[in-house]
N, C-alpha and C. Protein backbone atom coordinates (compact mmCIF):
# COMPACT_ATOMS: atom_id res chain seq x y z
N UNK A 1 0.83 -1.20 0.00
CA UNK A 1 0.00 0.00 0.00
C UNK A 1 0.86 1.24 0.00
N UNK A 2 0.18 2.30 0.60
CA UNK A 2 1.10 3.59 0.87
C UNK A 2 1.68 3.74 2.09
N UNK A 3 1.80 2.87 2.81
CA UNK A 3 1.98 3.06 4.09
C UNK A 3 3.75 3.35 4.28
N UNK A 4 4.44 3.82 3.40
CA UNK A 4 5.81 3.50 3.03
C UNK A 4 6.92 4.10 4.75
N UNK A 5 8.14 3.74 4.12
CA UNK A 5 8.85 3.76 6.13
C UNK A 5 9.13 5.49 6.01
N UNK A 6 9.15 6.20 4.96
CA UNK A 6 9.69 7.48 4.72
C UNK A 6 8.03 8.27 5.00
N UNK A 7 7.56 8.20 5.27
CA UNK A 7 5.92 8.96 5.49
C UNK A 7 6.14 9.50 7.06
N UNK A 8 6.70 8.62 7.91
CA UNK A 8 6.81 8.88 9.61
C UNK A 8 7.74 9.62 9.77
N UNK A 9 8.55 10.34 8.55
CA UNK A 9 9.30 11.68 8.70
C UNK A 9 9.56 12.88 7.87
N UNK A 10 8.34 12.72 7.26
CA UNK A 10 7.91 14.16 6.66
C UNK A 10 7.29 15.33 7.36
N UNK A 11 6.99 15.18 9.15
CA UNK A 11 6.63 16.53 9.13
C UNK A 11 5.32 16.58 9.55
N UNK A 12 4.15 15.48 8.60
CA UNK A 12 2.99 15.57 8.53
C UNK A 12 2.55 14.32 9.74
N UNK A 13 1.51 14.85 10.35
CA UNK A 13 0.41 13.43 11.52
C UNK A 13 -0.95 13.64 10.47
N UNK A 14 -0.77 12.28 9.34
CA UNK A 14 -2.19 12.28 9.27
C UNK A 14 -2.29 10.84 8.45
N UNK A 15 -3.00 9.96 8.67
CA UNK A 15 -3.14 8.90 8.09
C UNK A 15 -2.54 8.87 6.79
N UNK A 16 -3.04 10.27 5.82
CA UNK A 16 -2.39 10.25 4.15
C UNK A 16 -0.72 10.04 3.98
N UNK A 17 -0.24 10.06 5.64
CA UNK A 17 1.21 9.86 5.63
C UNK A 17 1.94 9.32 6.84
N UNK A 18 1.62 7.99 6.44
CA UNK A 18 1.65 6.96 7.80
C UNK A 18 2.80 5.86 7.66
N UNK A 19 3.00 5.11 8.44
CA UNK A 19 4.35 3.59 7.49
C UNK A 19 2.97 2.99 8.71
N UNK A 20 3.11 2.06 7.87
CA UNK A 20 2.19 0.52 8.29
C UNK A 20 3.15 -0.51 8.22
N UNK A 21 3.05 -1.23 9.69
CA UNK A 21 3.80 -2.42 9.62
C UNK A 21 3.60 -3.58 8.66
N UNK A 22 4.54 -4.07 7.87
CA UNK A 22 3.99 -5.32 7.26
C UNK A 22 3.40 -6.61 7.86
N UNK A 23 2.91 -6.66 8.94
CA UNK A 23 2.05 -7.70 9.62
C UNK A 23 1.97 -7.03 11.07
N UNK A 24 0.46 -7.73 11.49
CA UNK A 24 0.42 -7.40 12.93
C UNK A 24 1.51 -8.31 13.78
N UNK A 25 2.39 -7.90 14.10
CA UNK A 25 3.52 -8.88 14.78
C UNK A 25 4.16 -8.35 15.59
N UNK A 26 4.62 -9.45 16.63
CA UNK A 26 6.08 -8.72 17.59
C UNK A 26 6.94 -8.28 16.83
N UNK A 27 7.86 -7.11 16.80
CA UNK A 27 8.84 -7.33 15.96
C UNK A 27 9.03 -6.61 14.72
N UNK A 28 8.03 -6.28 14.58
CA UNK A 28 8.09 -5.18 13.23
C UNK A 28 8.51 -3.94 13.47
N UNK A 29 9.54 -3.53 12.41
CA UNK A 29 10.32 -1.96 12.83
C UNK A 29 10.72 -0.84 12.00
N UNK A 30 10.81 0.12 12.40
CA UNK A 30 11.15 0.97 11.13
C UNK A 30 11.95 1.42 11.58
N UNK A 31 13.39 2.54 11.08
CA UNK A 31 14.53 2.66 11.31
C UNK A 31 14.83 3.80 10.51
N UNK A 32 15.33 5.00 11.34
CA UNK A 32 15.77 6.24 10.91
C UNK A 32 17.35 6.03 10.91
N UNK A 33 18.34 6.57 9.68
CA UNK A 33 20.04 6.68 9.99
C UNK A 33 19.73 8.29 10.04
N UNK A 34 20.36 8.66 11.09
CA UNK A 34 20.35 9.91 11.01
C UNK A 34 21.76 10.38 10.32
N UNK A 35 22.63 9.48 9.95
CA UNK A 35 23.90 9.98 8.43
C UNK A 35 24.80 10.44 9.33
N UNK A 36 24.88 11.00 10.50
CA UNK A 36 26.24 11.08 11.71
C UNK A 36 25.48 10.99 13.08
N UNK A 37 26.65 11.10 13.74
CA UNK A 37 26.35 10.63 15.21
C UNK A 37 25.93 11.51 16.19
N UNK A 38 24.54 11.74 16.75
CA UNK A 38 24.07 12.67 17.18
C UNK A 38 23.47 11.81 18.92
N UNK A 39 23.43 13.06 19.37
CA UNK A 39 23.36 12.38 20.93
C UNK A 39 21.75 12.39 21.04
N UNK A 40 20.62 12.27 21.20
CA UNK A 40 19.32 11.90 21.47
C UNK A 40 18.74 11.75 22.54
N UNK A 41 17.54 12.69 23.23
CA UNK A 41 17.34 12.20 24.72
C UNK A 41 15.82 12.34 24.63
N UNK A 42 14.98 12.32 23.72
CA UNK A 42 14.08 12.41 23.78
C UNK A 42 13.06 12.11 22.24
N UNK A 43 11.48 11.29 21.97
CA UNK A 43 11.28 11.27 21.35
C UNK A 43 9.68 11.42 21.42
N UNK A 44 8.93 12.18 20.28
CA UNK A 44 7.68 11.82 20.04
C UNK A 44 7.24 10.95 18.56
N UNK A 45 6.34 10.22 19.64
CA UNK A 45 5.62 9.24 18.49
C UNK A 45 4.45 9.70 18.36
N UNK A 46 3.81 9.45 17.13
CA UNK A 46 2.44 9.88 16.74
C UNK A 46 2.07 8.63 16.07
N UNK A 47 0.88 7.54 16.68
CA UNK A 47 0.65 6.59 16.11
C UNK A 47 -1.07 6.50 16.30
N UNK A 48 -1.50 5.18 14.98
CA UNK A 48 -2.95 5.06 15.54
C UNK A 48 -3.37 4.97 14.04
N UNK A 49 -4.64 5.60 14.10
CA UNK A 49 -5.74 5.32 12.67
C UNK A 49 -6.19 6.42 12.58
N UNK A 50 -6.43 7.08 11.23
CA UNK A 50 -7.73 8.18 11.38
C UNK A 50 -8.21 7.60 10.31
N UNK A 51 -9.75 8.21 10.61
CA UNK A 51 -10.39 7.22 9.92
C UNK A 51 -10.77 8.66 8.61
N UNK A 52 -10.71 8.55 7.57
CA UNK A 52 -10.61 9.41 6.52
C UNK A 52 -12.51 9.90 6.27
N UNK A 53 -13.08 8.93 6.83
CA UNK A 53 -14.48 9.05 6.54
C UNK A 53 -15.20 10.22 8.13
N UNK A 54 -14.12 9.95 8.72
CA UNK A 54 -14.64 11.04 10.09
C UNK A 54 -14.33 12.03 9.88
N UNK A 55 -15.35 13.22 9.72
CA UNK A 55 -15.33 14.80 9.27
C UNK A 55 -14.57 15.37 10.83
N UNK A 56 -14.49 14.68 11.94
CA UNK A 56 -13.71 15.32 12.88
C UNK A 56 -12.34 14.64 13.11
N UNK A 57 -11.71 14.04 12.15
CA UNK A 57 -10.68 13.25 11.97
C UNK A 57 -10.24 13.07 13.34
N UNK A 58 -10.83 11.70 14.68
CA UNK A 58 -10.46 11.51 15.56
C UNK A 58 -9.60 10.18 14.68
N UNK A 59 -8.85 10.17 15.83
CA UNK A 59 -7.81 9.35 15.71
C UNK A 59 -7.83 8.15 17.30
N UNK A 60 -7.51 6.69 16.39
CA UNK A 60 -7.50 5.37 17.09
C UNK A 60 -6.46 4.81 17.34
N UNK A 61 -6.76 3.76 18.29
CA UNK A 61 -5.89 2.17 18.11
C UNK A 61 -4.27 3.01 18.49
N UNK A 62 -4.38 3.46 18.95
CA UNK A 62 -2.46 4.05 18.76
C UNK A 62 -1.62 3.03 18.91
N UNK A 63 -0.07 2.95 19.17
CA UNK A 63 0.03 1.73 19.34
C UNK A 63 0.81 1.26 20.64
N UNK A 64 0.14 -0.18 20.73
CA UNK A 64 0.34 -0.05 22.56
C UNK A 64 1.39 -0.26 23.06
N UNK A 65 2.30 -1.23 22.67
CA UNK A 65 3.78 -1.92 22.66
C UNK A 65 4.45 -1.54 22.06
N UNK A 66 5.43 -0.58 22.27
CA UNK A 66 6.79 -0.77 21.35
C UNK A 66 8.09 -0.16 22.80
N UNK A 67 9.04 -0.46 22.06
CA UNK A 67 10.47 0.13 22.62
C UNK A 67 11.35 0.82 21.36
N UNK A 68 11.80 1.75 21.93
CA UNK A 68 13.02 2.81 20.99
C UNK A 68 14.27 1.62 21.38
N UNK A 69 14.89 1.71 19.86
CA UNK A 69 16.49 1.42 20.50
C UNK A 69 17.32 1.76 19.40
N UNK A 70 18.53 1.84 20.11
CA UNK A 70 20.18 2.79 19.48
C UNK A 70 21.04 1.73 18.78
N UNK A 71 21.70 2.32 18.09
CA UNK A 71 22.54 1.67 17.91
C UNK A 71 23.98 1.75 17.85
N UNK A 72 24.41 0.60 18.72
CA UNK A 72 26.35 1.48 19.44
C UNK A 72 27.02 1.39 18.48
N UNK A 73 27.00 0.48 16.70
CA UNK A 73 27.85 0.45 16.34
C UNK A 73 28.42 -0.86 15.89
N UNK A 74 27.56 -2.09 16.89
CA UNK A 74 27.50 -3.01 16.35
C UNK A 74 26.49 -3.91 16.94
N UNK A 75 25.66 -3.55 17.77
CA UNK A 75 24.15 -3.93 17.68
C UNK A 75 23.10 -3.04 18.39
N UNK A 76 21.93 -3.32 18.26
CA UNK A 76 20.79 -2.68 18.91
C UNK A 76 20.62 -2.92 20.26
N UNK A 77 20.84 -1.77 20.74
CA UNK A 77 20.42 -2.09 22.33
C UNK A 77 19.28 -0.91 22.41
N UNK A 78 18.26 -0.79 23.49
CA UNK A 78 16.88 -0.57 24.40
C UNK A 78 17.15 1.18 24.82
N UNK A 79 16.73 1.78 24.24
CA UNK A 79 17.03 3.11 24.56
C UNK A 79 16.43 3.13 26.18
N UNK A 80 17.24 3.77 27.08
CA UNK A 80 16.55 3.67 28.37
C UNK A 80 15.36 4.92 28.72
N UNK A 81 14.57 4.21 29.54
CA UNK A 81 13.04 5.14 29.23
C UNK A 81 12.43 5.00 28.10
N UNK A 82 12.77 4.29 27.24
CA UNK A 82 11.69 4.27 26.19
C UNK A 82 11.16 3.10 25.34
N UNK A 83 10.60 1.89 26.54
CA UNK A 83 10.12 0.87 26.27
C UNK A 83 8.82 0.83 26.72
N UNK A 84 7.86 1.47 26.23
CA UNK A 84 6.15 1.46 26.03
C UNK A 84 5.56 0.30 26.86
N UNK A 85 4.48 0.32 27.30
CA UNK A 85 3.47 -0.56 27.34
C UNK A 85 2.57 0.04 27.76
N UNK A 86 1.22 -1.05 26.97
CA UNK A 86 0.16 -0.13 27.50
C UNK A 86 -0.69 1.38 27.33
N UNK A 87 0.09 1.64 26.29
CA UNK A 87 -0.25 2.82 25.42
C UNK A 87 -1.57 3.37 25.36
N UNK A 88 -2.12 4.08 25.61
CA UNK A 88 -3.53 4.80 24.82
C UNK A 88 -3.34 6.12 24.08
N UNK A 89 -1.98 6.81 24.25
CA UNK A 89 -2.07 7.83 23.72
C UNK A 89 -1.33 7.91 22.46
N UNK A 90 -2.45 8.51 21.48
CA UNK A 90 -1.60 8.65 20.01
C UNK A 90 -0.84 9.87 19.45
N UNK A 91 -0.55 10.39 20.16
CA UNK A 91 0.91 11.43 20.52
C UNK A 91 1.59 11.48 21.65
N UNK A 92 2.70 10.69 21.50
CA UNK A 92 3.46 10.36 23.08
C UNK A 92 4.68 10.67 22.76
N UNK A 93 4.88 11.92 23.69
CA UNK A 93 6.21 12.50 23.96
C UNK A 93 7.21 11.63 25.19
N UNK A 94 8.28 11.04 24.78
CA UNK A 94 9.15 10.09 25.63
C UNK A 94 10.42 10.92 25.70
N UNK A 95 10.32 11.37 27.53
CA UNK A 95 11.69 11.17 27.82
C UNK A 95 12.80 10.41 28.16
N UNK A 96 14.30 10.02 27.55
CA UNK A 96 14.53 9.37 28.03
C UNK A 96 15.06 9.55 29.63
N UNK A 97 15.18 8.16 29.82
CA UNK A 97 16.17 8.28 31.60
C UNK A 97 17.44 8.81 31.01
N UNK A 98 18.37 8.13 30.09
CA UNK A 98 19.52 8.58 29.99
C UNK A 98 19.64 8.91 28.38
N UNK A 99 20.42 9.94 27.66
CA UNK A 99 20.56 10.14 26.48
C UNK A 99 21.17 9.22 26.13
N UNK A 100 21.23 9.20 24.46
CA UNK A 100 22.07 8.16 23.99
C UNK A 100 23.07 8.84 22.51
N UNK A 101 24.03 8.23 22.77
CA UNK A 101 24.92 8.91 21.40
C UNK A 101 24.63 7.66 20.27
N UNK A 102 24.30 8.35 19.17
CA UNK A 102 24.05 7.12 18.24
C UNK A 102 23.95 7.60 16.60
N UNK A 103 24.00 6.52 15.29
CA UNK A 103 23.43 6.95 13.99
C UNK A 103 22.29 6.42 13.67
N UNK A 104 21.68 5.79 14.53
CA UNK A 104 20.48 5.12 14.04
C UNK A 104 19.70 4.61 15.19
N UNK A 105 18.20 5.18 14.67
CA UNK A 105 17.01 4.58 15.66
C UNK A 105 16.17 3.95 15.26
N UNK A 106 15.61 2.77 15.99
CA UNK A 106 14.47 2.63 15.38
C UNK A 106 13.67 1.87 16.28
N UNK A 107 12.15 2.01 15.90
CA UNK A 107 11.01 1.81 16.83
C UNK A 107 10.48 0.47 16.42
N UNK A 108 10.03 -0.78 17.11
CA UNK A 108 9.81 -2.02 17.24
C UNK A 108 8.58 -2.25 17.85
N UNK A 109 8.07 -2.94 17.43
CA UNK A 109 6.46 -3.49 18.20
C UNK A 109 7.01 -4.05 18.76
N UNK A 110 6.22 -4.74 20.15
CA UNK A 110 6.87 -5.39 21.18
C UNK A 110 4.89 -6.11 21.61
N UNK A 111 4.61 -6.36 20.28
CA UNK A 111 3.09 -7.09 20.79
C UNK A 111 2.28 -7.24 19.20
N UNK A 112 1.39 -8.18 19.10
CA UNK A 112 0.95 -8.56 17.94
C UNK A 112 -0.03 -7.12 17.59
N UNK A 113 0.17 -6.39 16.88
CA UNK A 113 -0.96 -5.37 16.50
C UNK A 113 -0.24 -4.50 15.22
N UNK A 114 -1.58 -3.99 14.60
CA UNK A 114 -1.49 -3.39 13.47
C UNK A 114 -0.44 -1.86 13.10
N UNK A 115 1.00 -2.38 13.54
CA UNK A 115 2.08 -1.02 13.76
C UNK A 115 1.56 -0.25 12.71
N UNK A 116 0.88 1.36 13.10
CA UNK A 116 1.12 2.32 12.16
C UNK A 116 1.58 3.70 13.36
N UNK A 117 2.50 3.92 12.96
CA UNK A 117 2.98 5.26 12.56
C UNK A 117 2.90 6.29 11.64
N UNK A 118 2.17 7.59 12.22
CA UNK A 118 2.12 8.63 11.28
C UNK A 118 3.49 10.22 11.56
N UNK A 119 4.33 9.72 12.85
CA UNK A 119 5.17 11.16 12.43
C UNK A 119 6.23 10.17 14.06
N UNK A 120 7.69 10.10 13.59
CA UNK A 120 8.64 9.97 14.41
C UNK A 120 9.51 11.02 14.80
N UNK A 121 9.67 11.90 15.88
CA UNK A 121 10.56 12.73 15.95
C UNK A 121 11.73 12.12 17.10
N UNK A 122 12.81 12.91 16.58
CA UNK A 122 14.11 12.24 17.72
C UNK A 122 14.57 14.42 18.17
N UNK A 123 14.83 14.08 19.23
CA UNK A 123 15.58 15.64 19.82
C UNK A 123 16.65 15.44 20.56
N UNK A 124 17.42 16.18 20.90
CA UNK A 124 18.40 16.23 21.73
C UNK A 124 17.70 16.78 22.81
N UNK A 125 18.97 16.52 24.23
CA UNK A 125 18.00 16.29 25.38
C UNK A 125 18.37 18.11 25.81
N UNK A 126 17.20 18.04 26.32
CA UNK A 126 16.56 19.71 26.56
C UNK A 126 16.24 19.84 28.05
N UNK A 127 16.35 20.80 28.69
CA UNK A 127 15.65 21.01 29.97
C UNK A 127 14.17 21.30 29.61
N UNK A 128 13.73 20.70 30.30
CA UNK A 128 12.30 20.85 30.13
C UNK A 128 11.02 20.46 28.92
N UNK A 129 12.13 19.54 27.98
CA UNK A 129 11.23 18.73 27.08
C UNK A 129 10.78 19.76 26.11
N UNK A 130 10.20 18.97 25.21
CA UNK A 130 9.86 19.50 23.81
C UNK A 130 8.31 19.29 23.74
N UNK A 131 7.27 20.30 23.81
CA UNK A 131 6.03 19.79 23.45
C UNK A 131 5.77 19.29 23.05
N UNK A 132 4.93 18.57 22.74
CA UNK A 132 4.05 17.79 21.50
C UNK A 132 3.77 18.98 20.78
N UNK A 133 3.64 18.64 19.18
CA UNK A 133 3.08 19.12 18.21
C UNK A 133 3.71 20.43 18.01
N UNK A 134 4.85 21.19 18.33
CA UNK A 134 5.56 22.03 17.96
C UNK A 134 6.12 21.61 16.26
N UNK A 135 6.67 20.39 16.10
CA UNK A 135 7.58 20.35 15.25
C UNK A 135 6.84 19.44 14.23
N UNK A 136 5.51 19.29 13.87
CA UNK A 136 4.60 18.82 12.92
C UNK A 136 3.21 19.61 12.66
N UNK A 137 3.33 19.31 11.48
CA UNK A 137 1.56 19.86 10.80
C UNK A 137 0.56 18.94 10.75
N UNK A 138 -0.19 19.04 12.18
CA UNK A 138 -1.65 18.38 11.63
C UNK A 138 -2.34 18.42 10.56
N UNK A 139 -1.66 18.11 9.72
CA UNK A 139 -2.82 17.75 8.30
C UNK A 139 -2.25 16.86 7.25
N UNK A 140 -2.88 16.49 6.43
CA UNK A 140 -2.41 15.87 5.17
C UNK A 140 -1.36 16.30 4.57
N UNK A 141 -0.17 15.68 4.10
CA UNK A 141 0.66 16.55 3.32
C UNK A 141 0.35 17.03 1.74
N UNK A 142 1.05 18.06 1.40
CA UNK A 142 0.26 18.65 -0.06
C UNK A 142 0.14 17.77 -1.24
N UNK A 143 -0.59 17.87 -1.66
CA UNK A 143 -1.05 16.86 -2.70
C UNK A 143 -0.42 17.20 -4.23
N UNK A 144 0.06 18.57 -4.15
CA UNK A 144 0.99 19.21 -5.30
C UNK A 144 2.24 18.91 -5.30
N UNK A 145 2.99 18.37 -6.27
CA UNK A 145 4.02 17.90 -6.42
C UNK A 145 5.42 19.10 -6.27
N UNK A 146 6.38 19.41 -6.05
CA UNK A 146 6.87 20.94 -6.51
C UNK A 146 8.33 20.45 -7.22
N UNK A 147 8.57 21.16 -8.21
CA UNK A 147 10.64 20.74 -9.18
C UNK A 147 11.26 21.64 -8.19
């Protein structure tokens, strides 16, 4: 479908630009290189359903299980503070316990369900955290192509 892994970092929270896991499964993941090594202490996820037919575009299902994890370089380890459970909210700002220096993140189901993601952000660690929804556009992204 469209659900492609490059949609969860354009910017946009809206179903028209989502990554869908390829099966409801433990284990399914998507994976940002951020291209050099940047230190990371904090992340929001924006996950769930909107349903395109709801004129008040509420949003579902977010997703309940997952964990963030880094990578040192030569394997994936558990970003600390940011192993989910139990989820209801479909914009969840995660601090971590400890930052992490790394080139690559990526987010993992950690329970059988329908992984969608509509917007992944990573920040460096801040006093006092990063709002939600500062650094995305609630809406569809433009439907006009631009050269």
């Amino acid at each position: 479908g469209a659900g492609y892994a490059l949609n969860p970092f354009d910017g946009y929270v809206d179903h028209a630009s989502r990554w869908v896991a390829a099966a409801a499964a433990s284990g399914e993941y998507i994976e940002v290189d951020l291209l050099a090594s940047h230190r990371v202490g904090a992340a929001h996820v924006y996950s769930g359903f909107i349903d395109p037919a709801d004129p008040t575009r509420t949003t579902t299902q977010p997703l309940p299980n997952f964990t963030l994890q880094y990578w040192d370089g030569a394997a994936w380890l558990p970003i600390p503070g940011a192993e989910i459970t139990a989820n209801t909210q479909v914009a969840r700002a995660i601090e971590f316990t400890t930052p992490v220096t790394t080139t690559r993140v990526r987010l993992v189901t950690t329970s059988a369900f329908n992984g969608r993601v509509q917007e992944l952000l990573l920040f460096p660690p801040r006093t006092g955290g990063t709002p939600l929804g500062r650094e995305v556009v609630q809406a569809p992204p433009p439907a006009r192509g631009w050269d």
